[in-house]
PDB file of N, CA and C in Angstrom:
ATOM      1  N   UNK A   1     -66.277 -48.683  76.402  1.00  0.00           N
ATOM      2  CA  UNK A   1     -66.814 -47.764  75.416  1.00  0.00           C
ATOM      3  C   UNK A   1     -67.445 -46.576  76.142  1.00  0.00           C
ATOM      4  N   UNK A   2     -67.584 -45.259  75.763  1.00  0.00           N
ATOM      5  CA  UNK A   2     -67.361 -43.808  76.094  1.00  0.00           C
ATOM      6  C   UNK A   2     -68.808 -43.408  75.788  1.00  0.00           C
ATOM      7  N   UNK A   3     -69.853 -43.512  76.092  1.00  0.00           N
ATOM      8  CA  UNK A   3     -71.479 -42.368  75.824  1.00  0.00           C
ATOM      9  C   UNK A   3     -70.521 -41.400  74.485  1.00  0.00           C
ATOM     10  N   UNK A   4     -70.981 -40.766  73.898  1.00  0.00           N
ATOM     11  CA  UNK A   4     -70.433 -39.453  73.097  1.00  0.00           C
ATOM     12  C   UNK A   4     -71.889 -38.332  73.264  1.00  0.00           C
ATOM     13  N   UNK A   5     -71.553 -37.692  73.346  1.00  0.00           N
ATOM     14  CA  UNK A   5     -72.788 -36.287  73.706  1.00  0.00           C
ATOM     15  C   UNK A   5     -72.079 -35.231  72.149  1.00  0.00           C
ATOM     16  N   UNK A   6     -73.100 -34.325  72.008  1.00  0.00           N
ATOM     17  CA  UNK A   6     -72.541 -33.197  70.860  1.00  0.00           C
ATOM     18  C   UNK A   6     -73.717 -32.403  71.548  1.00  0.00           C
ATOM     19  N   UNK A   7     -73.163 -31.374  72.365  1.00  0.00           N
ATOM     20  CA  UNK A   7     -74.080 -30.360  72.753  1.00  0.00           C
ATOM     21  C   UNK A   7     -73.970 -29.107  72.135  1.00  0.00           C
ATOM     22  N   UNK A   8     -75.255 -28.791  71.837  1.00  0.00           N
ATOM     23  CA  UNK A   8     -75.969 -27.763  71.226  1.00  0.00           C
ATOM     24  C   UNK A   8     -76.760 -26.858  71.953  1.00  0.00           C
ATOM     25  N   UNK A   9     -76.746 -25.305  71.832  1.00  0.00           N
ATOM     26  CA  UNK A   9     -77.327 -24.266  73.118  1.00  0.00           C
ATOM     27  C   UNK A   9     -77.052 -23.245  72.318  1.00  0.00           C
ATOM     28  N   UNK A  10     -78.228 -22.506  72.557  1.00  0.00           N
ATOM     29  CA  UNK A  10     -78.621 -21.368  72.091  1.00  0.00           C
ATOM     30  C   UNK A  10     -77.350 -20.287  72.399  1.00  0.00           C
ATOM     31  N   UNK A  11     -76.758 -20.377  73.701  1.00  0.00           N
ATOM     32  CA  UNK A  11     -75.919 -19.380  74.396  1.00  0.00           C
ATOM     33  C   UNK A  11     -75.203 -20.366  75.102  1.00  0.00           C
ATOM     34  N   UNK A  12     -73.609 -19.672  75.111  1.00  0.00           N
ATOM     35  CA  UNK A  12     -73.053 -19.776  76.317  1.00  0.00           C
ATOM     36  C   UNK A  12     -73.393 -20.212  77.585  1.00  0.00           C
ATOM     37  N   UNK A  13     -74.653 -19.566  78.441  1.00  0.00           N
ATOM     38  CA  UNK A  13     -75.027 -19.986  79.393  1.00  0.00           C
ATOM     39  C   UNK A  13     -75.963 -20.904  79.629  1.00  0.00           C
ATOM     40  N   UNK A  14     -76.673 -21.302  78.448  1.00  0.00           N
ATOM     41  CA  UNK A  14     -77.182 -22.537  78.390  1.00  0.00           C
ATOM     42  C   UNK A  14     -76.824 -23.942  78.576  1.00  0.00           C
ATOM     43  N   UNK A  15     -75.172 -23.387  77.727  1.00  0.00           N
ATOM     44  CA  UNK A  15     -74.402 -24.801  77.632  1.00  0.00           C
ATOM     45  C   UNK A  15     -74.136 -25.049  78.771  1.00  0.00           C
ATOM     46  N   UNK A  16     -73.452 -24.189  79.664  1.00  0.00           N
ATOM     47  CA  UNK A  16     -72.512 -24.373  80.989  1.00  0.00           C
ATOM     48  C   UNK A  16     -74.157 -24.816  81.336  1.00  0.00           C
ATOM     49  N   UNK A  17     -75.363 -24.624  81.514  1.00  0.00           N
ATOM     50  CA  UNK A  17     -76.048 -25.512  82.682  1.00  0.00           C
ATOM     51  C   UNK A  17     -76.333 -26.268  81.957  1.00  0.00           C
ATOM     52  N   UNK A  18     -76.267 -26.898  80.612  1.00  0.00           N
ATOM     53  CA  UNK A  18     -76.690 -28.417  80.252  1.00  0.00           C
ATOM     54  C   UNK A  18     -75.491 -29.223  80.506  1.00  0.00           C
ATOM     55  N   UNK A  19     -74.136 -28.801  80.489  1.00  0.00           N
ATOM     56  CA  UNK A  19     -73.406 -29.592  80.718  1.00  0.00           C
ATOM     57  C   UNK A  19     -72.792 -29.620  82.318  1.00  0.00           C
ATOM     58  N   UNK A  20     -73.300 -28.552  83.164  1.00  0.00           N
ATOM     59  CA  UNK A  20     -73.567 -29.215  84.282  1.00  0.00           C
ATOM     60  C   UNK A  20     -74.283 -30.423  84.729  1.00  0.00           C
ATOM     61  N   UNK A  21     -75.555 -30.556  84.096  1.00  0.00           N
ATOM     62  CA  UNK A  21     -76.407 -31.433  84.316  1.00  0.00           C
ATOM     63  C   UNK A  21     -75.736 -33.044  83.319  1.00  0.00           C
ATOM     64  N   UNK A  22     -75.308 -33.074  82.828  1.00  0.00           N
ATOM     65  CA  UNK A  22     -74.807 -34.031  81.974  1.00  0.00           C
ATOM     66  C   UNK A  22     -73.649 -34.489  82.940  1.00  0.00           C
ATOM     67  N   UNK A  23     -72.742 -33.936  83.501  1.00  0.00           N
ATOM     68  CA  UNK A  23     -71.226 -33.774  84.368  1.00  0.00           C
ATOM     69  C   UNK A  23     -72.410 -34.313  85.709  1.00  0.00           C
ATOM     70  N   UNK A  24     -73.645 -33.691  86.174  1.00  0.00           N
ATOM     71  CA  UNK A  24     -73.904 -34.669  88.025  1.00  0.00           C
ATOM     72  C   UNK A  24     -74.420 -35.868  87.781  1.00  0.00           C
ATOM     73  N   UNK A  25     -75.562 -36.090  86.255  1.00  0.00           N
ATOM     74  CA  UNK A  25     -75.989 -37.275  86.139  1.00  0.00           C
ATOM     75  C   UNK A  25     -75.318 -37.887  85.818  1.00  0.00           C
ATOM     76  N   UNK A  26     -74.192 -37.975  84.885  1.00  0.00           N
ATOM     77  CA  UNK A  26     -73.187 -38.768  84.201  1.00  0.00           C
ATOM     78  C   UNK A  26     -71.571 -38.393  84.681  1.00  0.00           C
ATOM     79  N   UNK A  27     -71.564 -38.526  85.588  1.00  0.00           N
ATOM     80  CA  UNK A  27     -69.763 -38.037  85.817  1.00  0.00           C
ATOM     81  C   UNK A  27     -68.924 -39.351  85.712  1.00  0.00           C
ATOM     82  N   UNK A  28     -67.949 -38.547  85.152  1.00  0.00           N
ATOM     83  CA  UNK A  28     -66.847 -39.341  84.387  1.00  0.00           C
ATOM     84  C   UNK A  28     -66.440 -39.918  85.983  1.00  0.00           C
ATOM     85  N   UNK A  29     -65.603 -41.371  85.792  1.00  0.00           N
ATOM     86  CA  UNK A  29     -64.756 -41.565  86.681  1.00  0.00           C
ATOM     87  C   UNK A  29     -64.210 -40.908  87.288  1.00  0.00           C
ATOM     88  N   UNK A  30     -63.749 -41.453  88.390  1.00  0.00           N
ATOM     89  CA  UNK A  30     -62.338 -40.722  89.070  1.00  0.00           C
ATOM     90  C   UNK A  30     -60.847 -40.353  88.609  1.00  0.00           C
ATOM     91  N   UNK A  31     -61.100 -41.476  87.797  1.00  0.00           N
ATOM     92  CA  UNK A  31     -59.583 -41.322  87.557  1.00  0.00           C
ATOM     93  C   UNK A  31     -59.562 -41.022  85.730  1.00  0.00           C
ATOM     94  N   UNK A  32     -60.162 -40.388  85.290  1.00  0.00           N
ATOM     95  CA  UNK A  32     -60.769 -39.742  83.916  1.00  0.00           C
ATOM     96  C   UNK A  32     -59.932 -38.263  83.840  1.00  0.00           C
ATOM     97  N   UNK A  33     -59.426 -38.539  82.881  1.00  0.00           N
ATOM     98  CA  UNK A  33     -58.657 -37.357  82.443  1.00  0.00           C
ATOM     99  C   UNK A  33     -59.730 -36.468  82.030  1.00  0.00           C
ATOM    100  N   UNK A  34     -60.039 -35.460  82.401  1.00  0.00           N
ATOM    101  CA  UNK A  34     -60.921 -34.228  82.017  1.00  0.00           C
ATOM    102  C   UNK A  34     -60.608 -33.782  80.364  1.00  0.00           C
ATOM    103  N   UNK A  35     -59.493 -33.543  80.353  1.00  0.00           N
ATOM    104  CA  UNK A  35     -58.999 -33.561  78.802  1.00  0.00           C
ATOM    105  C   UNK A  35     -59.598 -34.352  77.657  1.00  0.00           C
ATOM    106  N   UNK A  36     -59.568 -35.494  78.280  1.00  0.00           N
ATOM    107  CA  UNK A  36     -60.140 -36.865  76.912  1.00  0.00           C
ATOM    108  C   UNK A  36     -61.740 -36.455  76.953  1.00  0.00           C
ATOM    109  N   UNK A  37     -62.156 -36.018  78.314  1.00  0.00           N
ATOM    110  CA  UNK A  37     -63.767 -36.366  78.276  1.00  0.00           C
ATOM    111  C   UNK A  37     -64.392 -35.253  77.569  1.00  0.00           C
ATOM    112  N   UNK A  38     -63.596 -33.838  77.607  1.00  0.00           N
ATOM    113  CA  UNK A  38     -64.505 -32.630  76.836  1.00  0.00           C
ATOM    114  C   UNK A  38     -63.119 -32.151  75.272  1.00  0.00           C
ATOM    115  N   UNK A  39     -64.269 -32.538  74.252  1.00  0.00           N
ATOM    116  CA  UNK A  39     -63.028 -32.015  73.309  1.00  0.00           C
ATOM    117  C   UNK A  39     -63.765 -30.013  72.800  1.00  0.00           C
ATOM    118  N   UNK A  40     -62.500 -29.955  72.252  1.00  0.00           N
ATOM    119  CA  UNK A  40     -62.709 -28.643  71.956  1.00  0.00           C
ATOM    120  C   UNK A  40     -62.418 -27.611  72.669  1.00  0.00           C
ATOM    121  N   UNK A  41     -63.477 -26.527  73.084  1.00  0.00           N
ATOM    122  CA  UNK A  41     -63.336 -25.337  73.924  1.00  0.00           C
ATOM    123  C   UNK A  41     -63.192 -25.884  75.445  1.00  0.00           C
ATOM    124  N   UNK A  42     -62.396 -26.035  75.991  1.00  0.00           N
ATOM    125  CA  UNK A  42     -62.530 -26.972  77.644  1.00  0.00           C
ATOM    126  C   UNK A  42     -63.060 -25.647  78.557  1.00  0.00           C
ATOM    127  N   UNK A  43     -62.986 -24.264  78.175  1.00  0.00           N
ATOM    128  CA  UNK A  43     -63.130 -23.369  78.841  1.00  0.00           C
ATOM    129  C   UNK A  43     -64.645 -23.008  79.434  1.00  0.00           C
ATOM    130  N   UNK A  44     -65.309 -23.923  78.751  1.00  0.00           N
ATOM    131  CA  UNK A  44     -66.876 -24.241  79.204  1.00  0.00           C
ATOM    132  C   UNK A  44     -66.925 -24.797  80.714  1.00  0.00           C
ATOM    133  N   UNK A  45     -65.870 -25.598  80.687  1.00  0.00           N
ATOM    134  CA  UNK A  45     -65.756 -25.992  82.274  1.00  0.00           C
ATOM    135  C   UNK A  45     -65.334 -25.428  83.491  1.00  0.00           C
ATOM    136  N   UNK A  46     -64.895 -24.430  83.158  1.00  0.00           N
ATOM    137  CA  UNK A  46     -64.553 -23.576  83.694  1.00  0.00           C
ATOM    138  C   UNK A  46     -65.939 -22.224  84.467  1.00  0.00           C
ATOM    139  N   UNK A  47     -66.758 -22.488  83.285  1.00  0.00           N
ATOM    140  CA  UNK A  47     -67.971 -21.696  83.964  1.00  0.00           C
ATOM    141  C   UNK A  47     -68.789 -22.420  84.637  1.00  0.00           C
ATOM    142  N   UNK A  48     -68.818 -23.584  84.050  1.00  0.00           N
ATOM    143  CA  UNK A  48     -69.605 -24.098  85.708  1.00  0.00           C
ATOM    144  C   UNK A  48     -68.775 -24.587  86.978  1.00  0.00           C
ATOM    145  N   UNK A  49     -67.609 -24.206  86.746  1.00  0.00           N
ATOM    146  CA  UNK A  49     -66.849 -24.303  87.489  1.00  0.00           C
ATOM    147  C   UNK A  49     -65.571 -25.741  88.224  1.00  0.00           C
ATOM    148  N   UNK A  50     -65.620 -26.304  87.009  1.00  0.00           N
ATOM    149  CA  UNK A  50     -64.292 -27.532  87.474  1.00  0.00           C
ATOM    150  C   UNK A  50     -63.545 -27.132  86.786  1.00  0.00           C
ATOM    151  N   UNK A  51     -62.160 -27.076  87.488  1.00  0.00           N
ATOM    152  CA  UNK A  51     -61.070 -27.520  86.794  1.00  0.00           C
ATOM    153  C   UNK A  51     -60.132 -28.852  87.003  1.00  0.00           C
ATOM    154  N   UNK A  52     -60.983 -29.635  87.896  1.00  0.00           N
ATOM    155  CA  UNK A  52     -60.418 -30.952  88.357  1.00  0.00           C
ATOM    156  C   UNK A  52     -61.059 -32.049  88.530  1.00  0.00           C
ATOM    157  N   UNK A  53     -61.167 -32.949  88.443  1.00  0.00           N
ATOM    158  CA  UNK A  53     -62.130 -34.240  88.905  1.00  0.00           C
ATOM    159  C   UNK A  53     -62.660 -33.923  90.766  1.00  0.00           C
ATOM    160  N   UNK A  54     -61.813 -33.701  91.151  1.00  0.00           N
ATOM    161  CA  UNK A  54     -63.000 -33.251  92.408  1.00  0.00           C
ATOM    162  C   UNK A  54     -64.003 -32.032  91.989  1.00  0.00           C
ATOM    163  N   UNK A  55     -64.027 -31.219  91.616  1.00  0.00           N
ATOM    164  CA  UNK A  55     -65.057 -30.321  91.319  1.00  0.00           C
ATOM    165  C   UNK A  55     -66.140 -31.108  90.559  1.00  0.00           C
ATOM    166  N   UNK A  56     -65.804 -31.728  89.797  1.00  0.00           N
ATOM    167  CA  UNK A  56     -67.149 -32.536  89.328  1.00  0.00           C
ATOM    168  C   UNK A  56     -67.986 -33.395  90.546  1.00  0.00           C
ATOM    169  N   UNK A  57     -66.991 -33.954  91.314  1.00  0.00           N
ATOM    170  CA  UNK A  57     -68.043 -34.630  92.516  1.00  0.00           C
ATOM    171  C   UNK A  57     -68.184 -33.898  93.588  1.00  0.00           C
ATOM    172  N   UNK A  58     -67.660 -32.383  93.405  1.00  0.00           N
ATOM    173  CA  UNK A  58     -68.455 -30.787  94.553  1.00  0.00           C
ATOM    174  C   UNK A  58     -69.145 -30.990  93.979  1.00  0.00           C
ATOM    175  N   UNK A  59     -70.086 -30.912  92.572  1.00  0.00           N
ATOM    176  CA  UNK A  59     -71.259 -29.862  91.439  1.00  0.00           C
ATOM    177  C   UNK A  59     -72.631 -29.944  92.438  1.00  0.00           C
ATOM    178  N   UNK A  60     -72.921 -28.901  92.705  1.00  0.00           N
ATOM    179  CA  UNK A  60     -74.584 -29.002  93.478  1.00  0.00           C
ATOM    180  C   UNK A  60     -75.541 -29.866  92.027  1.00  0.00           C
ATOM    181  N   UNK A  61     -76.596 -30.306  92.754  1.00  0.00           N
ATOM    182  CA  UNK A  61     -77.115 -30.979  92.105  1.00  0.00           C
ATOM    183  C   UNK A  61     -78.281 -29.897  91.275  1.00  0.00           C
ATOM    184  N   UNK A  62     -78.880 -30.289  89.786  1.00  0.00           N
ATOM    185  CA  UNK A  62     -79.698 -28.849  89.417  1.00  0.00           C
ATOM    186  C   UNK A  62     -80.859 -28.683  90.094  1.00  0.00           C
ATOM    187  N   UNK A  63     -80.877 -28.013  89.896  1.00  0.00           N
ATOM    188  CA  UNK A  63     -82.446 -26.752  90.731  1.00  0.00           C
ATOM    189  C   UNK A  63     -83.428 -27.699  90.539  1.00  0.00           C
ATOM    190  N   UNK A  64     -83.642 -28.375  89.423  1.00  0.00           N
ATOM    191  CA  UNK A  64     -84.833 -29.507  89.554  1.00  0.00           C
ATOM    192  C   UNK A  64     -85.066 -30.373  90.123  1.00  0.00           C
ATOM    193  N   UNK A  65     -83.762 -30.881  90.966  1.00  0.00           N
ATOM    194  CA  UNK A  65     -83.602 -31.684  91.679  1.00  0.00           C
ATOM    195  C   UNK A  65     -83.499 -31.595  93.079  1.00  0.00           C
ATOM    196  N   UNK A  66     -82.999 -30.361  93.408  1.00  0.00           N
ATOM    197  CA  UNK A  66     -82.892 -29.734  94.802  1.00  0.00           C
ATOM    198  C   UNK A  66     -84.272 -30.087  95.980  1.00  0.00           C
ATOM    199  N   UNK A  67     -85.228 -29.958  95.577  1.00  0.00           N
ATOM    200  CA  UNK A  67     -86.185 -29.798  96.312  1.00  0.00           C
ATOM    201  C   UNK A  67     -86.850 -30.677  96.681  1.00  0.00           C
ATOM    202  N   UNK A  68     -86.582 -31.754  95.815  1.00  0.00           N
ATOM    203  CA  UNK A  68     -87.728 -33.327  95.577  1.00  0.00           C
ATOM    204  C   UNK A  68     -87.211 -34.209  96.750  1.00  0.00           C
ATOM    205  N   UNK A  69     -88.081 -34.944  97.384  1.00  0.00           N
ATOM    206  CA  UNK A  69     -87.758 -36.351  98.319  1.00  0.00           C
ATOM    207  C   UNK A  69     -88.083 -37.202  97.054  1.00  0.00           C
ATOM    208  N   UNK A  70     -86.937 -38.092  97.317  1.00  0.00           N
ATOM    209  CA  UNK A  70     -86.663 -39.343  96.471  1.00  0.00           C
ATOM    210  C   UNK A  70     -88.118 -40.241  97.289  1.00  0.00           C
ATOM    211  N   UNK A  71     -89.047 -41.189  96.073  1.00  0.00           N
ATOM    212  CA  UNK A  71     -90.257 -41.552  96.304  1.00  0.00           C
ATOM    213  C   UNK A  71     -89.911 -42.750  97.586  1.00  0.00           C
ATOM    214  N   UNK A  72     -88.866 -43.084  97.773  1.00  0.00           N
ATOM    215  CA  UNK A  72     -88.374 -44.483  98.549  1.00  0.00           C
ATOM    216  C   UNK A  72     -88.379 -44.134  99.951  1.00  0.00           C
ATOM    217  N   UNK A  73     -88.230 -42.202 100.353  1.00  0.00           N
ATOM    218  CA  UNK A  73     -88.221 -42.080 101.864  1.00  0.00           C
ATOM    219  C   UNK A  73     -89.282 -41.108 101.694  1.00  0.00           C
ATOM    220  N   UNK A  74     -90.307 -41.179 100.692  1.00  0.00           N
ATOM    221  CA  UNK A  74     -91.639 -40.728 101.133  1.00  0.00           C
ATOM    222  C   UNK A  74     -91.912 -40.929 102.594  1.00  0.00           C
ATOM    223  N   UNK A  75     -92.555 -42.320 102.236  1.00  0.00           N
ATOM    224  CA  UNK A  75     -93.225 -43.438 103.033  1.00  0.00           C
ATOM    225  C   UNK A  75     -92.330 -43.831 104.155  1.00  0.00           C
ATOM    226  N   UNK A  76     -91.318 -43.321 104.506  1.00  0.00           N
ATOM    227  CA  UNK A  76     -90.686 -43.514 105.604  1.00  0.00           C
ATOM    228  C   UNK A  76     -90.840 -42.716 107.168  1.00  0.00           C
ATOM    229  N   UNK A  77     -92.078 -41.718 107.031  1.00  0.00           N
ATOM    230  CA  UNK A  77     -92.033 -40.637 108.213  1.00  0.00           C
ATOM    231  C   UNK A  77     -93.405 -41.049 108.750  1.00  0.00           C
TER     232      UNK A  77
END
């Protein structure tokens, strides 16, 4: 069974970074047809930039996340 998402955004460029963030925390399989996983306008994917299942496992991770040490290698230095 498939999560289902219905994303909603003020703009265009909202969407492409919520559904970036949806695509690094939640990425589809490997072997996931891109087709089945986004219905509708697919051209959204295109602005954040996949057009293939490897581009989803390039995606930099978001800006909120960039900067943080994970709490587990705090305590490791």
């Amino acid at each position: 069974m498939r999560p289902n998402v219905v994303l909603i955004a003020r703009d265009r460029k909202v969407a492409a970074n919520l559904l970036q963030r949806l695509l690094h925390y939640f990425h589809p399989h490997s072997d996931t047809d891109l087709n089945s996983y986004v219905i509708g306008d697919k051209t959204i994917l295109q602005d954040v930039g996949v057009k293939e299942m490897k581009d989803v496992e390039a995606l930099p991770p978001p800006s909120e996340t960039k900067d943080q040490i994970p709490a587990h290698i705090v305590g490791c230095f």
